[in-house]
Protein backbone atom coordinates (compact mmCIF):
# COMPACT_ATOMS: atom_id res chain seq x y z
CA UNK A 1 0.00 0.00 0.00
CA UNK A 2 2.69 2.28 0.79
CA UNK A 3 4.23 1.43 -2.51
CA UNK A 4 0.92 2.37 -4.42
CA UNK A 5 1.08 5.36 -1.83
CA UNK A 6 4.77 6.68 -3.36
CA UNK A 7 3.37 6.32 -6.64
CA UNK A 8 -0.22 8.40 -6.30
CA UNK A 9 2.17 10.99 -4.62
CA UNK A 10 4.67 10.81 -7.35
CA UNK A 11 1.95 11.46 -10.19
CA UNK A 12 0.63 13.72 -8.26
CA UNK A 13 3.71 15.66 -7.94
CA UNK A 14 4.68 15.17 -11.52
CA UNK A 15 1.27 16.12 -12.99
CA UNK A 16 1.71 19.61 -10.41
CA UNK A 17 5.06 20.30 -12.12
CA UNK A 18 3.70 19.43 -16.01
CA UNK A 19 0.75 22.33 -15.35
CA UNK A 20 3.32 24.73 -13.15
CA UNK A 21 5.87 24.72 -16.06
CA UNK A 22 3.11 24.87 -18.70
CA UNK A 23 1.75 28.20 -16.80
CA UNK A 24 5.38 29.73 -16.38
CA UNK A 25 6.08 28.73 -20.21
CA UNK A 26 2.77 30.53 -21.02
CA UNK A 27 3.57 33.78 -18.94
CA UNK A 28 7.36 33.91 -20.58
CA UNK A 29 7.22 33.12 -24.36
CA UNK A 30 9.32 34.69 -26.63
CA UNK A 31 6.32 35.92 -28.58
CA UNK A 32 3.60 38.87 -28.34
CA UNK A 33 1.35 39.17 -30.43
CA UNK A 34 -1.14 43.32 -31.25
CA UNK A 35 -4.09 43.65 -33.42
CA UNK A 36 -4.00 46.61 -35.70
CA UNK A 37 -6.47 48.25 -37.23
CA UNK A 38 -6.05 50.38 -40.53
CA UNK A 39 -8.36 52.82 -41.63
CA UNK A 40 -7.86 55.82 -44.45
CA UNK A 41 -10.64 58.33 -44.72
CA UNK A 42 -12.04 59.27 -47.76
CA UNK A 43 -10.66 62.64 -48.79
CA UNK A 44 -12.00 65.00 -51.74
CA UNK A 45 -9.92 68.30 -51.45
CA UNK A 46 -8.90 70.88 -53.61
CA UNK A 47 -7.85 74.52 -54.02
CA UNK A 48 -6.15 76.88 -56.45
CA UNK A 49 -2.46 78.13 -55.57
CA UNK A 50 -1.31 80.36 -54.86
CA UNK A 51 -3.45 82.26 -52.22
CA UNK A 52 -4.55 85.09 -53.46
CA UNK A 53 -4.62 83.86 -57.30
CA UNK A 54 -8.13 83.40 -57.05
CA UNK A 55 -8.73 87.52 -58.23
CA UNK A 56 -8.12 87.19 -61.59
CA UNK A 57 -8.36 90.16 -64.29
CA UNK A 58 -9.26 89.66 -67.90
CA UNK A 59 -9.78 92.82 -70.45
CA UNK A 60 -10.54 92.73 -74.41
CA UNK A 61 -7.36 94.50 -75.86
CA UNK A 62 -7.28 96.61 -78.78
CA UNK A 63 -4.98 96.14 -81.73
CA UNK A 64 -3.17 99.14 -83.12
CA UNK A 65 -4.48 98.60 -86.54
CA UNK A 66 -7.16 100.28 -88.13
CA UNK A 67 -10.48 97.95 -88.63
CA UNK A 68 -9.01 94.85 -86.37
CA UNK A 69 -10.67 93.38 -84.05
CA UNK A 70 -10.68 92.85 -80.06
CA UNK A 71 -8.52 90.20 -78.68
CA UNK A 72 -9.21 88.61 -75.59
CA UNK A 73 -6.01 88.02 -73.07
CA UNK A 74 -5.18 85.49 -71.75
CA UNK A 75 -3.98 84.97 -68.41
CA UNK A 76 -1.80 81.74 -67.58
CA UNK A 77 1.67 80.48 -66.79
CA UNK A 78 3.32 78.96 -63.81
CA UNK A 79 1.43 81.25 -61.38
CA UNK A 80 -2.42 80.03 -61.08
CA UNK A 81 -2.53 76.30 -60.46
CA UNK A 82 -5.31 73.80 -59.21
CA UNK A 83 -4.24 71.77 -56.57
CA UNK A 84 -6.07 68.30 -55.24
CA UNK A 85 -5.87 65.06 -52.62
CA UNK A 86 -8.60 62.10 -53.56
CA UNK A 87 -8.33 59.23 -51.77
CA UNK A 88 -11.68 56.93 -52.24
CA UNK A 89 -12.95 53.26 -51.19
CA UNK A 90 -11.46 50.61 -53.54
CA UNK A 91 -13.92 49.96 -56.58
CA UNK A 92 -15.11 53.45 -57.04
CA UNK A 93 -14.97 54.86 -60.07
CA UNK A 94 -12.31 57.39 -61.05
CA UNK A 95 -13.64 61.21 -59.86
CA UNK A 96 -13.62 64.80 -61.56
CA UNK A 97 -13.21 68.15 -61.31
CA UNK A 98 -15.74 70.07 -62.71
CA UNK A 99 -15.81 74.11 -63.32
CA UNK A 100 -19.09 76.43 -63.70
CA UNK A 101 -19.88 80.11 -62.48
CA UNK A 102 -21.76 80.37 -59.28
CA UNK A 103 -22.34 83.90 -58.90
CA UNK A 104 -22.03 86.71 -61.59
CA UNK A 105 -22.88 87.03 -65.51
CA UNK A 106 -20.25 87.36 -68.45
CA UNK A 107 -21.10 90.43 -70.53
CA UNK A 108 -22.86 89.71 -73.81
CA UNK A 109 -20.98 88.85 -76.33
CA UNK A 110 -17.80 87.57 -74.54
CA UNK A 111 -17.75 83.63 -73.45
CA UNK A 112 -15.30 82.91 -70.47
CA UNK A 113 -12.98 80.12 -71.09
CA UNK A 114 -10.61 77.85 -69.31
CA UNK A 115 -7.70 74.57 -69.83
CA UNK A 116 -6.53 72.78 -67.24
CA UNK A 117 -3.04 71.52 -68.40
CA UNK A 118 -1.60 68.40 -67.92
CA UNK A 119 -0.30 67.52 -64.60
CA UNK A 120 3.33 68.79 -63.70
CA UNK A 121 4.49 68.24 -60.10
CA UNK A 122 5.90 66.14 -57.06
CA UNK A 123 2.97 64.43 -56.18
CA UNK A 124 2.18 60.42 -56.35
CA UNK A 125 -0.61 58.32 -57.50
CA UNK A 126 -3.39 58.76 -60.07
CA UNK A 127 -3.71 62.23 -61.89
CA UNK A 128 -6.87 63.47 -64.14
CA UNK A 129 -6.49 64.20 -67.16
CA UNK A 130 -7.55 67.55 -69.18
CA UNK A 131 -10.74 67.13 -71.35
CA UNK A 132 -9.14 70.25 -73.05
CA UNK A 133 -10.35 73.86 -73.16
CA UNK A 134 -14.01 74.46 -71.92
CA UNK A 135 -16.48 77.28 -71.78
CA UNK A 136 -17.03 78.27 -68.47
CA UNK A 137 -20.76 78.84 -67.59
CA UNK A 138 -23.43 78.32 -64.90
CA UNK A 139 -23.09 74.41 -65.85
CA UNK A 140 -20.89 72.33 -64.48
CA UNK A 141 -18.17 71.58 -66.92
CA UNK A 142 -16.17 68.66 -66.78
CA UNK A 143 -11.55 70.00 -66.69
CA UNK A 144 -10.33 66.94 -65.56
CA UNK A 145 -11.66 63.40 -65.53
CA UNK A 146 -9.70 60.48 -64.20
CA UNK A 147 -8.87 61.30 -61.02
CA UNK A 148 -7.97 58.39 -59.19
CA UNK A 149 -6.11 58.08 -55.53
CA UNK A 150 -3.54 60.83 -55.60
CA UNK A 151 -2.04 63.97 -54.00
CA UNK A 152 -0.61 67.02 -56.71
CA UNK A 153 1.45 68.71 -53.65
CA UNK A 154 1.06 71.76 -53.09
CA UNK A 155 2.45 75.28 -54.82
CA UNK A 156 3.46 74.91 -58.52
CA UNK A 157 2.72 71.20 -58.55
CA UNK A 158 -0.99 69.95 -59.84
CA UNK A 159 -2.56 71.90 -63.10
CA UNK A 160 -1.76 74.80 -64.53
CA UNK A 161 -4.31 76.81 -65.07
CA UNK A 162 -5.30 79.18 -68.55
CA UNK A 163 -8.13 81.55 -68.60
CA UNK A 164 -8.55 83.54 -71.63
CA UNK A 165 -11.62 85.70 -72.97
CA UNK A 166 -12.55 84.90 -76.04
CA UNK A 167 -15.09 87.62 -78.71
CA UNK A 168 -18.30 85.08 -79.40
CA UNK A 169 -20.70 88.04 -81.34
CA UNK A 170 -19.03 91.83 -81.52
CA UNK A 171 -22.29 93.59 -82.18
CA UNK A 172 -23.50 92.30 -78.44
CA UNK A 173 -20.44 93.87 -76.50
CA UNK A 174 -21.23 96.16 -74.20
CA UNK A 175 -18.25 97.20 -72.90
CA UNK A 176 -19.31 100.29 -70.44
CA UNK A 177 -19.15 98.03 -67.57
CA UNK A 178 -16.78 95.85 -65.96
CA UNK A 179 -18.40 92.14 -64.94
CA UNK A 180 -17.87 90.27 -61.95
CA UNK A 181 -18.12 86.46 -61.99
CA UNK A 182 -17.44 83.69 -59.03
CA UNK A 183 -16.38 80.62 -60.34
CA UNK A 184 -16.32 77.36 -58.07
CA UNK A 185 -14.25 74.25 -59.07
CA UNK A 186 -15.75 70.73 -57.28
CA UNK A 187 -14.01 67.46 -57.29
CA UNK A 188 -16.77 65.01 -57.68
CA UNK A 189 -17.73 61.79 -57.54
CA UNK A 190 -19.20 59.97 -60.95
C-alpha cells in the first residue's frame, strides 16, 4: 500500500510540475502578439495656388491697326494652379473636377474660357487628365476626368491653369461696364 502510496504521490507531484511549467512557459514566451487596425478616410480636397490667385483680371485688348478686331487676353503660366488630394474606397470609379460660375454674368458677347493643363508636379498616385479647353458657364463643366487616388502637392505642382476671354458676337459687346463672376471648381464623384 505504501508502494501504491509513493506512486499516487509521485503522479501527483509530476502532474503539479507538467501544469506549473506549462503556466510559467505561457507567462514567458518569446512571442507577443497586437491587433492593428487600418483605416484611411475618404478625402475630396482641392484649391487653387497660390493664395490670393483666385482675383483674376481679364480685359478685351485693342490692336493698333485700323479695322481689327478685339482680342481677348489670356492669363496663364506657372502662377495660377489647381491643386487636389482624392483618396476613395477601392472599386469606385475614377472622380472629376468640374468648373461652372456660381455667382455673376459674363457680358454679352464675350464667353469665359478655361484649360486645365496636364499635370506637372511632385505628387504620387493617379492624376486626371484635361478634357481640353471648356467654356465656363453656370453648368458644371467637366476640366479633368480620371482622377484616381492621388495627392498634386502643393504650390506649382498639380494643373496649370489658362483663362482667356474669347469675342463670341461683336455687335452684343457692351463694354461700359466691368463684370464680376465667381467661379467654383468641385471634385466630384461619378
Amino acid at each position: 500500500m505504501i508502494k501504491y502510496f509513493a506512486m499516487y504521490i509521485n503522479m501527483v507531484l509530476l502532474t503539479a510540475m507538467v501544469l506549473i511549467a506549462g503556466m510559467v512557459s505561457a507567462q514567458f514566451s518569446n512571442q507577443a502578439h497586437a491587433s492593428i487596425i487600418f483605416s484611411t478616410p475618404e478625402v475630396a480636397m482641392l484649391g487653387v495656388d497660390p493664395p490670393g490667385s483666385s482675383n483674376i483680371t481679364l480685359s478685351l485688348q485693342p490692336v493698333p491697326d485700323p479695322g481689327a478686331g478685339l482680342t481677348g487676353s489670356i492669363v496663364s503660366g506657372s502662377e495660377i494652379w489647381l491643386n487636389y488630394t482624392s483618396s476613395m474606397a477601392i472599386g469606385k470609379p475614377p472622380r472629376s473636377i468640374n468648373v461652372q460660375i456660381t455667382s455673376g454674368i459674363v457680358p454679352p458677347g464675350v464667353l469665359l474660357k478655361l484649360r486645365a493643363m496636364p499635370y506637372s508636379g511632385s505628387g504620387k498616385g493617379l492624376f486626371g487628365v484635361s478634357t481640353g479647353e471648356v467654356n465656363i458657364t453656370t453648368n458644371p463643366e467637366v476640366i479633368l476626368s480620371g482622377v484616381g487616388r492621388c495627392y498634386t502637392g502643393t504650390g506649382k505642382n498639380g494643373h496649370m491653369l489658362e483663362y482667356r476671354l474669347e469675342i463670341s458676337d461683336f455687335g452684343s459687346l457692351s463694354l461700359t461696364q466691368a463684370a464680376n463672376v465667381q467661379i467654383t471648381y468641385t471634385l466630384t464623384d461619378n
